[in-house]
C-alpha atoms as a PDB file:
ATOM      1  CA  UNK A   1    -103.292  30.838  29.161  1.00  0.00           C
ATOM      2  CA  UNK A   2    -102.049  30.055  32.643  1.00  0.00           C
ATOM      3  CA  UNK A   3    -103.883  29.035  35.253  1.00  0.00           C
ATOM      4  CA  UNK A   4    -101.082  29.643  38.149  1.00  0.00           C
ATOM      5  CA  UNK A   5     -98.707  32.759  38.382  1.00  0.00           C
ATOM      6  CA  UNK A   6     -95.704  30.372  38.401  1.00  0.00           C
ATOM      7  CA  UNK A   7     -96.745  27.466  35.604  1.00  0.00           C
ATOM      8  CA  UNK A   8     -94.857  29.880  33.051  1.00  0.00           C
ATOM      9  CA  UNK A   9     -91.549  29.865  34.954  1.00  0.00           C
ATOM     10  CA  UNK A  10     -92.007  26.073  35.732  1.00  0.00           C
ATOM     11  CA  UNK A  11     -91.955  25.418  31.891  1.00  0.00           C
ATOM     12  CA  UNK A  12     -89.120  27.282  31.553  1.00  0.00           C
ATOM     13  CA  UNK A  13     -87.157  25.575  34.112  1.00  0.00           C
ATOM     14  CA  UNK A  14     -86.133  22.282  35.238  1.00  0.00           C
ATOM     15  CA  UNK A  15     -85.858  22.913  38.295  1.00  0.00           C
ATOM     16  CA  UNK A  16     -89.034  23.919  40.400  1.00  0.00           C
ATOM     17  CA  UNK A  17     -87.605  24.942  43.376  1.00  0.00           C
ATOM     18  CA  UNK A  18     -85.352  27.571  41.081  1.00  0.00           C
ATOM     19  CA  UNK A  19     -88.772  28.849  39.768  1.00  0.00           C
ATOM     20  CA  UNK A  20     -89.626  29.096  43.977  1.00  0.00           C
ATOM     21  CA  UNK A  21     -86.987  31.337  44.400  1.00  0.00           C
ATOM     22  CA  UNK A  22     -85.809  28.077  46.621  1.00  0.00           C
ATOM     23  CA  UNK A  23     -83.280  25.395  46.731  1.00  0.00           C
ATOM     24  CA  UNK A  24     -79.947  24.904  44.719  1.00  0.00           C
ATOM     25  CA  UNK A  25     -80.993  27.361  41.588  1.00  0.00           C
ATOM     26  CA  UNK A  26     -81.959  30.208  43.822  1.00  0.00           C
ATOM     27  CA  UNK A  27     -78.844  30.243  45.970  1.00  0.00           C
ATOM     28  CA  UNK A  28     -76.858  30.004  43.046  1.00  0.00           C
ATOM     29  CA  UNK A  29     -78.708  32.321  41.320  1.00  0.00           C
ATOM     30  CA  UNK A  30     -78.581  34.445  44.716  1.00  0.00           C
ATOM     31  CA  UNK A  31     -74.718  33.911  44.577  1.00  0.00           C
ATOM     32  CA  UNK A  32     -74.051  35.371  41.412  1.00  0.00           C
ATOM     33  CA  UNK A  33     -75.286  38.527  42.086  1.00  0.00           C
ATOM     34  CA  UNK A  34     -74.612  39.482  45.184  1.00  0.00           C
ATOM     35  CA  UNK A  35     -70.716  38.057  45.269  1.00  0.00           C
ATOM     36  CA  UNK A  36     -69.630  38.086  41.401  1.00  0.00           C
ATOM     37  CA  UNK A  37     -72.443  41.020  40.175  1.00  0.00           C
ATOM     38  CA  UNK A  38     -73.466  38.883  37.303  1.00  0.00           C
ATOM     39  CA  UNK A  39     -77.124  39.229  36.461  1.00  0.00           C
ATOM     40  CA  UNK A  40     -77.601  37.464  33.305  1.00  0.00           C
ATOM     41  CA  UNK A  41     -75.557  35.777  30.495  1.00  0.00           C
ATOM     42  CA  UNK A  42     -75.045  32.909  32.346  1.00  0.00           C
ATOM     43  CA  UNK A  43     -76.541  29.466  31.906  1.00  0.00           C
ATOM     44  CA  UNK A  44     -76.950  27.096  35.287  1.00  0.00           C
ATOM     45  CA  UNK A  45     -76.342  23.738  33.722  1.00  0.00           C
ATOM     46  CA  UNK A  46     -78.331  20.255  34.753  1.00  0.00           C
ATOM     47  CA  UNK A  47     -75.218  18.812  36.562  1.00  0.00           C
ATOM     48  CA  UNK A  48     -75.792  22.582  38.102  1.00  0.00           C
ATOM     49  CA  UNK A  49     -71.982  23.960  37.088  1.00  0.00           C
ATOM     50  CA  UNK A  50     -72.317  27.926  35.594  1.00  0.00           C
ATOM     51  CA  UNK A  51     -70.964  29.339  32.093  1.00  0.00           C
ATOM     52  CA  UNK A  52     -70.609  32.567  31.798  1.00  0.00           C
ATOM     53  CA  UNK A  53     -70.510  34.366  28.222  1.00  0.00           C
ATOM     54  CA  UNK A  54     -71.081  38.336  29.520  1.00  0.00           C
ATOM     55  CA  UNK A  55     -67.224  38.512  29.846  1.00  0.00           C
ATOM     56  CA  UNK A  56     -65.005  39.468  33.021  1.00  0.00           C
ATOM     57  CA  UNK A  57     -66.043  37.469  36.236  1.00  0.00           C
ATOM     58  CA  UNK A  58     -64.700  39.408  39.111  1.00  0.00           C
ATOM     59  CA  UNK A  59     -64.276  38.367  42.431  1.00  0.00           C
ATOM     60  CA  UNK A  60     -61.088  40.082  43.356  1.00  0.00           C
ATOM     61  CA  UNK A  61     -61.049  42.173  46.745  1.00  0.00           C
ATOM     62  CA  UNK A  62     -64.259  39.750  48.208  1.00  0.00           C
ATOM     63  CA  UNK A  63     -62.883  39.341  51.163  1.00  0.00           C
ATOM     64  CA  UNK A  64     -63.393  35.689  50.125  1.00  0.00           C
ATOM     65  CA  UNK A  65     -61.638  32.473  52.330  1.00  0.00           C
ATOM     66  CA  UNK A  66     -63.243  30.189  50.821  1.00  0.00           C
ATOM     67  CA  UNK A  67     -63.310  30.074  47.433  1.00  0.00           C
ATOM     68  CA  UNK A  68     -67.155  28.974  47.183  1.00  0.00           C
ATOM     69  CA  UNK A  69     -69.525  27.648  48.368  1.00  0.00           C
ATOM     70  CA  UNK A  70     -70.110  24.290  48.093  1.00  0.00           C
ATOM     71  CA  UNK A  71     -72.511  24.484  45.379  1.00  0.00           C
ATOM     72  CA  UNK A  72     -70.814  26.990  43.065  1.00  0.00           C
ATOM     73  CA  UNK A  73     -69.005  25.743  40.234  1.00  0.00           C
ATOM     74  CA  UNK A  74     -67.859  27.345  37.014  1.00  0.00           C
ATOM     75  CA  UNK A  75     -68.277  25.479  34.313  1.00  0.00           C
ATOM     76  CA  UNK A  76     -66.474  24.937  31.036  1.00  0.00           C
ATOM     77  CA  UNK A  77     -66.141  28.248  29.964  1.00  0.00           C
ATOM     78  CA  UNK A  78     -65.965  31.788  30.970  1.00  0.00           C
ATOM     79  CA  UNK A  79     -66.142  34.389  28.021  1.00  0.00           C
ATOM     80  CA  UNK A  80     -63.771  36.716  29.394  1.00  0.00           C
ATOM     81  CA  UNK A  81     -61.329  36.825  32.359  1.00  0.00           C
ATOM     82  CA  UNK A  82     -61.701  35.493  35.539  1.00  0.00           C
ATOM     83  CA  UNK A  83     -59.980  37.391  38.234  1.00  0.00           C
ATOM     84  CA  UNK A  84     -60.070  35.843  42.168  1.00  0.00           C
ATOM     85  CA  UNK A  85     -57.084  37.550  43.447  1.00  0.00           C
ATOM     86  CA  UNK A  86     -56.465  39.427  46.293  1.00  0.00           C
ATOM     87  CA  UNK A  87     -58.966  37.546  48.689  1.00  0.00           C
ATOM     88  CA  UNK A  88     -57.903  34.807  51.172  1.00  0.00           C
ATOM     89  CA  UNK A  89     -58.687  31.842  49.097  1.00  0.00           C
ATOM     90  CA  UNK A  90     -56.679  28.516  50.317  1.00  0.00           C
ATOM     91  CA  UNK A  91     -58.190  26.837  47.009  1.00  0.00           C
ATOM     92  CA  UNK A  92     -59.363  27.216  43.536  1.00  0.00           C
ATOM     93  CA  UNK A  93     -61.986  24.610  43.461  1.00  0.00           C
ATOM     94  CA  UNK A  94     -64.516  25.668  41.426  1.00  0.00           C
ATOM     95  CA  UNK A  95     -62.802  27.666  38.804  1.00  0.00           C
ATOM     96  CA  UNK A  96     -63.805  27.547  35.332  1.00  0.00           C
ATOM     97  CA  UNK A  97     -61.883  24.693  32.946  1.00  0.00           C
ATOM     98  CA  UNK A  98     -61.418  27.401  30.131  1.00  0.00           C
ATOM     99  CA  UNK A  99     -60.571  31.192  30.395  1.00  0.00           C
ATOM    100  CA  UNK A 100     -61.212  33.002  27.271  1.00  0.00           C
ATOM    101  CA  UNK A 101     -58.422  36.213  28.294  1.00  0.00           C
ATOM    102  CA  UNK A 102     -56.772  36.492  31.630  1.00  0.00           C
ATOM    103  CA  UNK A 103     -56.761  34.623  35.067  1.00  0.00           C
ATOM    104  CA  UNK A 104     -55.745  36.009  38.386  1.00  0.00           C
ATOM    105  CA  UNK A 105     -55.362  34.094  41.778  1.00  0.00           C
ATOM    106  CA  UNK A 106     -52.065  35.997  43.123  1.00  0.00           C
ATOM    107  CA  UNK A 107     -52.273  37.547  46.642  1.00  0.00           C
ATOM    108  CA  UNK A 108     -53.837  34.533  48.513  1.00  0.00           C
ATOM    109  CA  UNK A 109     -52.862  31.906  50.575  1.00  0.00           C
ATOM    110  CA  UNK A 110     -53.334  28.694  48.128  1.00  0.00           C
ATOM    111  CA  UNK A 111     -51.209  25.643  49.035  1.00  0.00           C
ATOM    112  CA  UNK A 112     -51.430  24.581  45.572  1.00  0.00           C
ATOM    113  CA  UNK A 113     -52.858  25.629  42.052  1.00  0.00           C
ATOM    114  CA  UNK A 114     -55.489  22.148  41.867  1.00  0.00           C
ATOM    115  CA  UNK A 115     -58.267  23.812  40.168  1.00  0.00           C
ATOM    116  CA  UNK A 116     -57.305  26.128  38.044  1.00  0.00           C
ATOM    117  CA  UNK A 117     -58.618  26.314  34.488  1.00  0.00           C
ATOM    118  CA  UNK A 118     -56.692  23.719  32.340  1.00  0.00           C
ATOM    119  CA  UNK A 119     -56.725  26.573  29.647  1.00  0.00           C
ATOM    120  CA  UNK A 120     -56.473  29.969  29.794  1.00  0.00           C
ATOM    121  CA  UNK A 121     -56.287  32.573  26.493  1.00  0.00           C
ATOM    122  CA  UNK A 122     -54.369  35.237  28.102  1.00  0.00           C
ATOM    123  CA  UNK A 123     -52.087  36.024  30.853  1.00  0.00           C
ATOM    124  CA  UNK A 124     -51.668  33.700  33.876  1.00  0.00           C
ATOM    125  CA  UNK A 125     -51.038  36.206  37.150  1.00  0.00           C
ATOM    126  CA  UNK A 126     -50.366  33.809  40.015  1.00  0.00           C
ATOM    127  CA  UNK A 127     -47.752  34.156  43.228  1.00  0.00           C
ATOM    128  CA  UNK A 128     -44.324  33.525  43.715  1.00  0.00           C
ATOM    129  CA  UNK A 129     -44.418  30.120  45.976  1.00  0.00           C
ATOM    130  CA  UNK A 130     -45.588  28.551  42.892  1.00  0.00           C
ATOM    131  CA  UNK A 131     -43.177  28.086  39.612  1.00  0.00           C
ATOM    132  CA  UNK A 132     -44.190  28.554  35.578  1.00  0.00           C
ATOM    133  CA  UNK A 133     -43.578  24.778  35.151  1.00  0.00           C
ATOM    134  CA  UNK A 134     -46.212  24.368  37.953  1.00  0.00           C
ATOM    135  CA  UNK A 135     -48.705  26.361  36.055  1.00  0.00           C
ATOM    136  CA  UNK A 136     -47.790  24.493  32.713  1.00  0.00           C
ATOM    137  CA  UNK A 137     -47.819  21.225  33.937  1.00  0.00           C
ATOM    138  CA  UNK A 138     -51.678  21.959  35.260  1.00  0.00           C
ATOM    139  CA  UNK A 139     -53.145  24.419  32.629  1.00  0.00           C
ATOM    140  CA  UNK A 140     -51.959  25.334  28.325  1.00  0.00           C
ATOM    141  CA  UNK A 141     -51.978  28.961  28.922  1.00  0.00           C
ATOM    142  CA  UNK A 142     -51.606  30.948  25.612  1.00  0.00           C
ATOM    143  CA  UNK A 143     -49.522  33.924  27.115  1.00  0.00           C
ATOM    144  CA  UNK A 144     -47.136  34.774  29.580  1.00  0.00           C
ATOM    145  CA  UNK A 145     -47.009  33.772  33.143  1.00  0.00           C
ATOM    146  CA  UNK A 146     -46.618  36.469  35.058  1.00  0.00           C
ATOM    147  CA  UNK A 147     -45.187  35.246  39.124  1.00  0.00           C
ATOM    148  CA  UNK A 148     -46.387  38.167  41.213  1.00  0.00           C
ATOM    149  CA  UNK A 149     -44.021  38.741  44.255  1.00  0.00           C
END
């Protein structure tokens, strides 16, 4: 039915490289697993932004200074919490725009909250240089706001 080992994963795909194991795709796809230990139930879009519907993404404790890489961005929605604290992150570009439960990005160094989701469904943990009018003014979050000292 197939004349090359790859034509089936090149149908599939938009993005040849991706079906390479090279270019954009791969690394992101590369990414996800070996920094955020998500292996499926996520969908790279075309403009090349990730949803995630599996549930928690977890990148607390990485070690992380950077908050990604240049080519990771979360899309519109993450099914479940999204928890990025306790690394050395000096930014949240490249969070997700919606949060289904809880977001974390307390015990950093961030100079301001540009980037966070503009909605999260749960609890908003975040540090004490930055006020609950600070968080309201950038994201609708649907519980409390919980200022970590």
């Amino acid at each position: 039915m197939y004349e090359s080992l790859n034509e089936m994963n090149f149908e599939r795909r938009k993005d040849p490289f991706g079906a390479l194991g090279i270019g954009i795709h791969a690394l992101i796809e590369k990414w996800l697993l070996e920094i955020a230990d998500i292996e499926d139930d996520y969908i790279i879009n075309d403009d090349l932004t990730i949803d995630y519907s599996g549930g928690d993404v977890f990148l607390g404790h990485s070690e992380l200074k950077e908050f990604f890489p240049d080519y990771i961005q979360f899309g519109e929605i993450v099914n479940g919490g999204f928890f990025c604290n306790d690394n050395q992150l000096i930014t949240l570009r490249g969070c997700p725009r919606y949060v289904r439960f809880a977001f974390c990005c307390n015990n950093n160094n961030l100079v301001s909250l540009k980037g966070c989701p503009i909605y999260v469904g749960g609890d908003f943990y975040c540090d004490n240089k930055f006020t609950r009018r600070e968080v309201r003014v950038l994201c609708d979050v649907r519980h409390k706001i919980i200022i970590k000292i």
